[in-house]
Protein backbone atom coordinates (compact mmCIF):
# COMPACT_ATOMS: atom_id res chain seq x y z
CA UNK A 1 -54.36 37.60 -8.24
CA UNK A 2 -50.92 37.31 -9.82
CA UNK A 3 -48.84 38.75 -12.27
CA UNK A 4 -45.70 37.85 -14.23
CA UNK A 5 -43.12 39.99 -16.42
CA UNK A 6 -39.43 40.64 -17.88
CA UNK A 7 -37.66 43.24 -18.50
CA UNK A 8 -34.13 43.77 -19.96
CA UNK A 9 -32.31 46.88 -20.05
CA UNK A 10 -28.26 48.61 -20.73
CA UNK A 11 -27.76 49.47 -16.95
CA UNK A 12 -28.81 48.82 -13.11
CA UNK A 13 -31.07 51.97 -13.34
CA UNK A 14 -32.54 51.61 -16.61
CA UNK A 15 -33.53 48.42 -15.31
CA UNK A 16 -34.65 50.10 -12.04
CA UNK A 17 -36.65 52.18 -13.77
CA UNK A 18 -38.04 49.63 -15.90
CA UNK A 19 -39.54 47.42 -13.16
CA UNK A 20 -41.02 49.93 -11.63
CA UNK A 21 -42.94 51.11 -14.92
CA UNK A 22 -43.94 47.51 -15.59
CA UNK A 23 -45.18 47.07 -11.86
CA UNK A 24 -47.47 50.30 -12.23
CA UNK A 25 -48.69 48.51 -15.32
CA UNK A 26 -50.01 45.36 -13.21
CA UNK A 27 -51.32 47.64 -10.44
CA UNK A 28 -53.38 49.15 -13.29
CA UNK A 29 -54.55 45.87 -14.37
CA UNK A 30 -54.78 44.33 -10.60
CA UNK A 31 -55.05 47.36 -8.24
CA UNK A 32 -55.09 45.12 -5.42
CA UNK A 33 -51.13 45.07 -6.21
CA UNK A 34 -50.48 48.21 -5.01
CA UNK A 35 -50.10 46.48 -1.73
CA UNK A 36 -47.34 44.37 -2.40
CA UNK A 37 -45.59 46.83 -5.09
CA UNK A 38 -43.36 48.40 -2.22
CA UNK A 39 -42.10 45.35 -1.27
CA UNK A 40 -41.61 44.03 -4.82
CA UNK A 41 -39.71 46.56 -5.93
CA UNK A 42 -37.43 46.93 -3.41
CA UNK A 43 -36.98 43.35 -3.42
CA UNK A 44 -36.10 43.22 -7.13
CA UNK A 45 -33.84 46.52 -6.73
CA UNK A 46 -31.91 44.49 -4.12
CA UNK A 47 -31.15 41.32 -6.11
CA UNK A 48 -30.50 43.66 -9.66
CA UNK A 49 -27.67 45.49 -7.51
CA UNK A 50 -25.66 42.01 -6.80
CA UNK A 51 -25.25 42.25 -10.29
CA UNK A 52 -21.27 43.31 -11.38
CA UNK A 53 -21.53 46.81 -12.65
CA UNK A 54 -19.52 45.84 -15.99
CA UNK A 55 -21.95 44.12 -18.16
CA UNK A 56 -19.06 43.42 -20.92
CA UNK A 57 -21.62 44.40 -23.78
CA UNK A 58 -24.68 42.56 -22.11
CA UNK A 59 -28.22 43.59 -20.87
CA UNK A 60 -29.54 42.89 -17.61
CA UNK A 61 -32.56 40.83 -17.23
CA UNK A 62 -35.22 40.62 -14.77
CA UNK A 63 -38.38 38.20 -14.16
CA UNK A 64 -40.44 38.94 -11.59
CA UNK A 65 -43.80 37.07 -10.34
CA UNK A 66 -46.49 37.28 -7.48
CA UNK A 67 -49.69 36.77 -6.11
CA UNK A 68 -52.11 37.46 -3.26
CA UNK A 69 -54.21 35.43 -1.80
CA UNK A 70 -57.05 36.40 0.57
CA UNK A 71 -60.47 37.71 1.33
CA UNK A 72 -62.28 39.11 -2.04
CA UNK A 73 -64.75 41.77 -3.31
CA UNK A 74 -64.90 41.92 -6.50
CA UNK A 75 -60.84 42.04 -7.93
CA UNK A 76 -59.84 43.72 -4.35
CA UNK A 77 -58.52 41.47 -1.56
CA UNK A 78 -59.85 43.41 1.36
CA UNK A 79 -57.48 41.01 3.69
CA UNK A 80 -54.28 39.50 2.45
CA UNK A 81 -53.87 35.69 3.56
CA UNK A 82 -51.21 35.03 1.78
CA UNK A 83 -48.70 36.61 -0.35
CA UNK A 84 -45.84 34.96 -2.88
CA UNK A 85 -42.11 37.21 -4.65
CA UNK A 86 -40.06 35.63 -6.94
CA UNK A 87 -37.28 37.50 -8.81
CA UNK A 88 -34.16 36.35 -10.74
CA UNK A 89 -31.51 38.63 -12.34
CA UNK A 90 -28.48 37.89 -14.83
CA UNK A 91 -27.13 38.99 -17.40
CA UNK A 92 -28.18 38.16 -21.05
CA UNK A 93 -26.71 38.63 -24.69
């Protein structure tokens, strides 16, 4: 399964805070996501704090995507084969 969202937010911890919202929102819809969420989150908190903390009147963006691959019952992977992170981060007007 796989999921795919942006957010956008005034600071580092709104935006934090805003991934981490969005992600419980796919585990919701996927719960086989709450095994990667961890890992996803911290990953995206990572790149967001590269970031320069002076946004000069811009919000921060964030796209993040995944997947699992594996062994299925029903929408649960029972054993993860495979498992896929992308994030970016910048700045937008």
């Amino acid at each position: 399964m796989s999921y795919s969202f942006t957010v956008k937010g005034p600071t580092k911890d709104a935006v934090k805070a805003l991934v981490a919202a969005q992600f419980d929102q796919v585990v919701q819809a996927q719960a086989c996501h709450l095994r990667d969420k961890a890992q996803a989150v911290a990953a995206a908190g990572a790149f967001i704090d590269l970031v320069a903390d002076d946004f000069a009147g811009r919000q921060l963006q964030v796209h993040m995507n995944g997947s699992l691959t594996g062994t299925w019952q029903g929408s649960d992977v029972t054993r993860v084969t495979g498992a896929a992170f992308g994030v970016s981060v910048g700045l937008v007007d």
